[in-house]
Protein backbone atom coordinates (compact mmCIF):
# COMPACT_ATOMS: atom_id res chain seq x y z
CA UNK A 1 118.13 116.45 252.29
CA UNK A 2 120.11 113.43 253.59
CA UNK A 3 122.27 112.12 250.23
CA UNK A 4 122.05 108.25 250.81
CA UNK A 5 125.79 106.45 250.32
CA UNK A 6 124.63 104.20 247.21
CA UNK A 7 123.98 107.84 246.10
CA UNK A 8 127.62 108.52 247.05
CA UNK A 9 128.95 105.93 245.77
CA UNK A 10 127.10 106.50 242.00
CA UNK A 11 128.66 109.60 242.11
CA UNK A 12 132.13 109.11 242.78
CA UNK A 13 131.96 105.92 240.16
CA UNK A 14 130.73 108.54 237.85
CA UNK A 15 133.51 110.79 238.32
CA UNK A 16 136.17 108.01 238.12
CA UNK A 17 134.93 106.97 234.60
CA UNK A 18 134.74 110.18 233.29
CA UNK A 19 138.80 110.79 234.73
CA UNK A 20 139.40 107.76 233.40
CA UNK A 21 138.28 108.21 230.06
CA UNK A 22 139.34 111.72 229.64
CA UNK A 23 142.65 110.30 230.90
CA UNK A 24 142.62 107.55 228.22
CA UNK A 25 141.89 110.15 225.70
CA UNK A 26 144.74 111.84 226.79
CA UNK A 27 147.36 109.48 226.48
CA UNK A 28 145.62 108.58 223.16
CA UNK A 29 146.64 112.06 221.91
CA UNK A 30 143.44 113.41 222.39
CA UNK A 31 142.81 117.22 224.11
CA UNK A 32 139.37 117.42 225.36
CA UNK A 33 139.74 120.59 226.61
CA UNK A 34 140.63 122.63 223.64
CA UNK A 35 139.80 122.39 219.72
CA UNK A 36 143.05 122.10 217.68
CA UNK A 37 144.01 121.81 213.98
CA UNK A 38 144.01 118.62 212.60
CA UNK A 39 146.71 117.70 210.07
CA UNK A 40 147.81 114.64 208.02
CA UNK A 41 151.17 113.00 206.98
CA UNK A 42 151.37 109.86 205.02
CA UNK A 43 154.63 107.59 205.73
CA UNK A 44 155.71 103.96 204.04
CA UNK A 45 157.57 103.18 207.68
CA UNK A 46 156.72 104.72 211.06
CA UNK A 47 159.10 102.41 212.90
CA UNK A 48 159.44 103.93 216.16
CA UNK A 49 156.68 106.76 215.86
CA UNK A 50 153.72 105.78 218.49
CA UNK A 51 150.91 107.85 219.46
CA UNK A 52 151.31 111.24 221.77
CA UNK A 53 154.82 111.58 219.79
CA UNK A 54 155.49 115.31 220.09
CA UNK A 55 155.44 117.59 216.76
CA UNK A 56 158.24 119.99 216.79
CA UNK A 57 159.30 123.36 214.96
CA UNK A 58 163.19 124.01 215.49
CA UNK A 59 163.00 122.02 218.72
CA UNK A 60 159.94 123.87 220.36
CA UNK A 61 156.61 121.33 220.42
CA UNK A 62 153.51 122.75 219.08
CA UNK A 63 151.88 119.46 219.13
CA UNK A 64 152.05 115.74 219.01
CA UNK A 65 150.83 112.80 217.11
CA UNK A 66 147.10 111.76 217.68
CA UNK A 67 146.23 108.86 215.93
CA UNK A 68 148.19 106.27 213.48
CA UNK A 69 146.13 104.44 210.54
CA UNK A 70 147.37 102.59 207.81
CA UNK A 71 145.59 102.33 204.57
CA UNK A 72 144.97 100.50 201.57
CA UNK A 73 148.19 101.48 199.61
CA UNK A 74 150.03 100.07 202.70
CA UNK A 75 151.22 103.36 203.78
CA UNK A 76 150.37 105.06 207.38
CA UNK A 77 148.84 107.93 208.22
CA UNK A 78 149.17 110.10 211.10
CA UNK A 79 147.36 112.63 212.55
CA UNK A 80 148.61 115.33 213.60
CA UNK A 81 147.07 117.78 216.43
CA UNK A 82 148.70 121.08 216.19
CA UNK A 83 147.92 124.26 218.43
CA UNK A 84 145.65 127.06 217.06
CA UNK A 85 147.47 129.30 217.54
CA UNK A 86 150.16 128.97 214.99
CA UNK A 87 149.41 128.83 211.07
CA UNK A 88 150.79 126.34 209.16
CA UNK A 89 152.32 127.33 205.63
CA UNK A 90 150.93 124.56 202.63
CA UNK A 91 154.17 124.11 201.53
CA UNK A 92 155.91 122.78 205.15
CA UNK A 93 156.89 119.12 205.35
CA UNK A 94 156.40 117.03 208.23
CA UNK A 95 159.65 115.00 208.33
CA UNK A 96 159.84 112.00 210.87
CA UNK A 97 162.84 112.23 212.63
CA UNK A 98 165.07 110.20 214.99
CA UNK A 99 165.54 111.96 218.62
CA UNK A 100 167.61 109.02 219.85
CA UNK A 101 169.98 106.34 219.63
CA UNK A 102 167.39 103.79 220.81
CA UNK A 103 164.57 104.37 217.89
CA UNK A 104 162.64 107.42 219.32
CA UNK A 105 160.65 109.24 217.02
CA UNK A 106 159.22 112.54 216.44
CA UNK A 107 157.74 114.94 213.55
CA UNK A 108 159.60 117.97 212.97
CA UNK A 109 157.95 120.90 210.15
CA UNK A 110 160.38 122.60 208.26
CA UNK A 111 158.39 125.83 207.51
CA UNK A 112 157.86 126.57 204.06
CA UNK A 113 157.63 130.35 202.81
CA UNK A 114 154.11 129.92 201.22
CA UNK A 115 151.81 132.94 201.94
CA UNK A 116 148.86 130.31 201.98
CA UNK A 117 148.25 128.52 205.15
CA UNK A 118 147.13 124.53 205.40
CA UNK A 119 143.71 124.75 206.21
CA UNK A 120 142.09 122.31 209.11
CA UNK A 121 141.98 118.51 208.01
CA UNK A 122 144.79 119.22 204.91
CA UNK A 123 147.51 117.04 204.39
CA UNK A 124 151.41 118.25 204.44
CA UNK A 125 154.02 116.63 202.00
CA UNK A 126 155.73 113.96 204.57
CA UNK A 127 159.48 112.79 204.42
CA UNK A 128 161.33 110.43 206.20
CA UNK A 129 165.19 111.65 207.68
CA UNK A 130 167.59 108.68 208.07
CA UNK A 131 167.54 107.08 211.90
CA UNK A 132 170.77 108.11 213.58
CA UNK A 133 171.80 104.21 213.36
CA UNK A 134 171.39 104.00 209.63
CA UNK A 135 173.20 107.48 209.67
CA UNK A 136 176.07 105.79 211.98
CA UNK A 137 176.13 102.58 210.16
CA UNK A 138 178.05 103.85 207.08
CA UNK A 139 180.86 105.16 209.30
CA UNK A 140 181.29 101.86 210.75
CA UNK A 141 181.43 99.81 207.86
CA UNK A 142 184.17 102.39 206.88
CA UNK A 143 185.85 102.00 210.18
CA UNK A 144 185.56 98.41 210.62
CA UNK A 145 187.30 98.47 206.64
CA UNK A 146 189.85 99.98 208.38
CA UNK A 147 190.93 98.48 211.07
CA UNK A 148 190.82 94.73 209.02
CA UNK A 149 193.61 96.77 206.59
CA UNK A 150 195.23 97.87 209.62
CA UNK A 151 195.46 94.60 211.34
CA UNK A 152 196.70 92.56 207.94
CA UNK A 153 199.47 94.98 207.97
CA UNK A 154 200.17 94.66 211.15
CA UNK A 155 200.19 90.99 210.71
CA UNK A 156 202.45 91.40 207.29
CA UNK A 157 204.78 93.56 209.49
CA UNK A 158 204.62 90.96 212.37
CA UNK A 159 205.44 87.71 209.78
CA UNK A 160 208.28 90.04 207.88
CA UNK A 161 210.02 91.13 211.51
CA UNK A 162 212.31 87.95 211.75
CA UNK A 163 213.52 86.89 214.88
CA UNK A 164 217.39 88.69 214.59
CA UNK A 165 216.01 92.06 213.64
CA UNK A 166 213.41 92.04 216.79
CA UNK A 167 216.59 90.98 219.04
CA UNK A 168 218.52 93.62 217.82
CA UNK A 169 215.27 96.14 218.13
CA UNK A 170 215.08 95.07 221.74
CA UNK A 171 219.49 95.20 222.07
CA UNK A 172 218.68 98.66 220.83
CA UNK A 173 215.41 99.84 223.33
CA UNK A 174 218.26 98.44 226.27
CA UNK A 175 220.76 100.89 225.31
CA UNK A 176 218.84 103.87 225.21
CA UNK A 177 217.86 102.88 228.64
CA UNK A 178 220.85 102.29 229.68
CA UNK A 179 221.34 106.01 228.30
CA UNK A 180 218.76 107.27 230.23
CA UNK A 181 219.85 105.59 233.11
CA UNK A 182 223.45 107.26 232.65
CA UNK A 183 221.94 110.75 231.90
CA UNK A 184 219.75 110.74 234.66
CA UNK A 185 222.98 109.51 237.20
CA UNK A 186 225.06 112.38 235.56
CA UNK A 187 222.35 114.86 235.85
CA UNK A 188 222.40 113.37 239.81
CA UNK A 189 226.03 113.93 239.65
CA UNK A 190 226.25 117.44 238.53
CA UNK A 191 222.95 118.36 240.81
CA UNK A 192 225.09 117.95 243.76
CA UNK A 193 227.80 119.49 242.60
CA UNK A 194 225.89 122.49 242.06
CA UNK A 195 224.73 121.97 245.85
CA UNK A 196 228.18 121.58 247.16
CA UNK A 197 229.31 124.49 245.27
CA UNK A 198 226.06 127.03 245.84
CA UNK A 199 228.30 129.07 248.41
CA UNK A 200 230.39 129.78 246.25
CA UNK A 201 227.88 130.29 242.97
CA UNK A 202 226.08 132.63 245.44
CA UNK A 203 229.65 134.58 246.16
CA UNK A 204 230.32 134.86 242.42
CA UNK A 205 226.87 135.95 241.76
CA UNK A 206 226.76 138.40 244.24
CA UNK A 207 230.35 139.98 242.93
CA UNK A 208 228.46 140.19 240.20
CA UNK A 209 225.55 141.85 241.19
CA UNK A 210 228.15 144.48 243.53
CA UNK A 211 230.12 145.01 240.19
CA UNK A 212 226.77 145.82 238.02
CA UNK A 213 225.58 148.06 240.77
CA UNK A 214 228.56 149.86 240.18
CA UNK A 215 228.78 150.33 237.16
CA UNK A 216 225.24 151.48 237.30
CA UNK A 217 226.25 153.78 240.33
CA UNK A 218 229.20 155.34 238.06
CA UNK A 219 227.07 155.31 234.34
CA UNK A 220 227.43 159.18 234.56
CA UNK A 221 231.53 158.89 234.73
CA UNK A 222 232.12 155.97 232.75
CA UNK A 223 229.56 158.22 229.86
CA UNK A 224 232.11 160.95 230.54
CA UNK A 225 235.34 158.65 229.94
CA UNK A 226 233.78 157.80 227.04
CA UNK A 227 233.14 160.86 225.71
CA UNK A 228 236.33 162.06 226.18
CA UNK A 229 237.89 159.14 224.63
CA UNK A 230 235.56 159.76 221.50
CA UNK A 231 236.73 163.27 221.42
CA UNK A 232 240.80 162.64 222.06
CA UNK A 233 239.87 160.03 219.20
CA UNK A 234 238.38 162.38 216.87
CA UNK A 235 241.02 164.82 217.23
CA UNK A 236 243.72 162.68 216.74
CA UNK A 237 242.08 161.23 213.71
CA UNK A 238 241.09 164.83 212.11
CA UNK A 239 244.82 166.21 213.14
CA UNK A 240 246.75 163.54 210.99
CA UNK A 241 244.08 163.28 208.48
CA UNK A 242 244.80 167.38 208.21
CA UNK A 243 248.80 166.99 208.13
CA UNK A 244 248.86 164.27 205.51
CA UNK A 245 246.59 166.81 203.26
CA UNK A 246 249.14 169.83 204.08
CA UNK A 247 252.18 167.27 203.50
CA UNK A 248 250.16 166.30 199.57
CA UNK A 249 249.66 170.06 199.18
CA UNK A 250 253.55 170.88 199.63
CA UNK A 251 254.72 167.60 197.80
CA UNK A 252 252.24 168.64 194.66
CA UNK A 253 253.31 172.18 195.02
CA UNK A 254 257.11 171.45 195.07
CA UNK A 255 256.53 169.57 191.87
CA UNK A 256 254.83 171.77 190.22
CA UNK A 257 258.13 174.00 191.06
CA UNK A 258 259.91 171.73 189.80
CA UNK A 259 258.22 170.97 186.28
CA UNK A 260 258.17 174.99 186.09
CA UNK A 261 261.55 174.86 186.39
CA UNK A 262 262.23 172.35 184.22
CA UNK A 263 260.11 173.93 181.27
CA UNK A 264 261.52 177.20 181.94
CA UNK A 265 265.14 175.30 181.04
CA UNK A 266 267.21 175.38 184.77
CA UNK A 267 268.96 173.15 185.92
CA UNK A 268 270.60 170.28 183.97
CA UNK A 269 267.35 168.32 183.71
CA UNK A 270 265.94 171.79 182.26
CA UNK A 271 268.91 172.28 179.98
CA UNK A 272 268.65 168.87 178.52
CA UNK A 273 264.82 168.92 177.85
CA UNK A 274 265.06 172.69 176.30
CA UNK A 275 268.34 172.47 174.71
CA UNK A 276 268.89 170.51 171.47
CA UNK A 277 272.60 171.13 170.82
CA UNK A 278 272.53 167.75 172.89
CA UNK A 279 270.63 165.57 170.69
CA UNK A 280 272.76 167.12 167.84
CA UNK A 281 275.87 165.84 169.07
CA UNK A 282 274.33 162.51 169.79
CA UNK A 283 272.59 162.40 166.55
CA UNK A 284 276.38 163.32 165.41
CA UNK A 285 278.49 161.03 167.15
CA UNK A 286 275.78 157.89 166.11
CA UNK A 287 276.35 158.79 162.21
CA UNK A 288 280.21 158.91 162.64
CA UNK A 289 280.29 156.14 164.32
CA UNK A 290 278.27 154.14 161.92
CA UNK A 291 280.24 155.58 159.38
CA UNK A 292 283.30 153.92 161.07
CA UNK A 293 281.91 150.54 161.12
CA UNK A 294 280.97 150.75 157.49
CA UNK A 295 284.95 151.51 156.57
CA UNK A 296 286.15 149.27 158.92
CA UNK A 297 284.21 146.21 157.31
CA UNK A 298 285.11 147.83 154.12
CA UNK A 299 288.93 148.23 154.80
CA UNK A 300 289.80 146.11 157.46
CA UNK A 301 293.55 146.59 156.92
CA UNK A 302 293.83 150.57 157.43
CA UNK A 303 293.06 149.63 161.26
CA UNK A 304 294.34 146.11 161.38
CA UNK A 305 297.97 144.73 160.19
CA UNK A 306 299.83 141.73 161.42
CA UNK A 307 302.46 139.30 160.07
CA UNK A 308 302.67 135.32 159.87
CA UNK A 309 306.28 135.64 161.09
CA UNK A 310 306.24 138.61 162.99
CA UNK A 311 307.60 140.75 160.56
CA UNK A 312 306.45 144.02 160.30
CA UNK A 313 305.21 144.98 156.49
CA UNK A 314 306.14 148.30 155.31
């Protein structure tokens, strides 16, 4: 059978309605393909939030926004079209959230911990997160505070400056250039003297590197000079430390010699410890001569006799 072309031509007008419908649908929100739970949030202010908005869980999209209607009490309502296959606790809110600076929207569920799930056609307890602008705009007021306080200072800093004190700040930025500029010609300076000089700075350094490897090549004999010097040293220090004891010994031991003698009455020093006929006589000789002075003050003339004229008295 021959298909005529106004036969055709229904045909293919057919199929382009029905694409273009079921494409309409689509952008509208709508899955005619597959029969997904229907949820509701009411909002006061969807600004930003359009149809075929996504729905997301911790950033993953299990659906998007289906329809928008807005209702007697003036606030909207949105549907919500989320897959079947994920169960929705009663308790989640659907928060509308910012996803951008410039005012796109989206609903995110924070998943309660309810055992019971929302049922098909139930609405979830909405809230509404601050847009990142509104978020932003607090900050800015602060900062914008800010830099007014900074630039009044600034200005009071700028009026208080007088004109001496900012030539003597710029007399004073000149000299530490011209400090630099001296440092930098004296570094200059002493750069090529090093250069002119690395002959001999190489010479030095390499007697020093020939005197280190030789004392490196010789660490076994110089460890033995040392060693002996450490011993010579320790003998010379024990061998006086030993006389000086034998020299105390023989000085304490004399002594005591001598106090034994002394006690045991030799010698004069022993003989006038011991003996007391000494003190005696002493003793003796103080009393009579006391005794004198008493009888001289008391007679004066048995010692004493003289005469006015030289006469002698009988």
């Amino acid at each position: 059978m021959k298909i005529t072309n106004e036969t055709k031509v229904g045909i293919l007008a057919t199929v382009a309605i029905a694409v273009l419908v079921i494409g309409y649908s689509f952008l509208k929100g709508n899955d005619v393909f597959s029969s997904e739970q229907e949820f509701y949030a009411s909002y006061d202010n969807v600004e930003g939030l359009v149809v075929s908005n996504p729905v997301f869980v911790n950033g993953y999209q299990i659906g998007r926004v289906s329809k928008l209607s807005l209702v007697e009490s003036g606030q909207i309502v949105a549907q919500l079209k989320i897959n079947p296959d994920y169960q929705i606790p009663i308790n989640t809110i659907a928060r509308l959230e910012s996803t951008s600076l410039l005012g796109g929207k989206a609903i995110v569920f924070d998943i309660g911990n309810s055992k019971q799930y929302a049922e098909n056609g139930d609405t979830l307890q909405a809230n509404i997160q601050q847009n990142l602008m509104q978020q932003v705009k607090p900050v800015q007021e602060k900062a914008e505070a800010m830099v007014g306080r900074l630039d009044s200072i600034l200005t009071s800093l700028n009026n208080t400056i007088n004109p001496e004190f900012q030539q003597n700040f710029n007399k004073s930025f000149a000299s530490i250039a011209n400090i630099l500029r001296t440092l930098e010609a004296t570094t200059q300076k002493v750069d090529g003297m090093v250069g002119s000089q690395s002959n001999r700075l190489t010479a030095i350094f390499a007697n020093l590197e020939s005197v280190s490897a030789n004392f490196k090549n010789n660490n076994a004999k110089v460890t033995g000079i040392m060693s002996n010097l450490e011993n010579i040293t320790d003998q010379v220090a024990r061998s006086n430390f030993e006389q000086t004891i034998r020299n105390a010994d023989k000085a304490v031991a004399d002594m005591q010699i001598a106090i034994n003698k002394v006690n045991n009455g030799e010698g004069s020093i022993g003989k006038l410890v011991n003996d007391d006929s000494l003190y005696n006589n002493l003793n003796n000789a103080a009393k009579n001569l006391d005794n004198l002075m008493i009888d001289l003050k008391a007679h004066p003339k048995r010692y004493v006799s003289f005469s006015v004229f030289g006469g002698k008295k009988d």
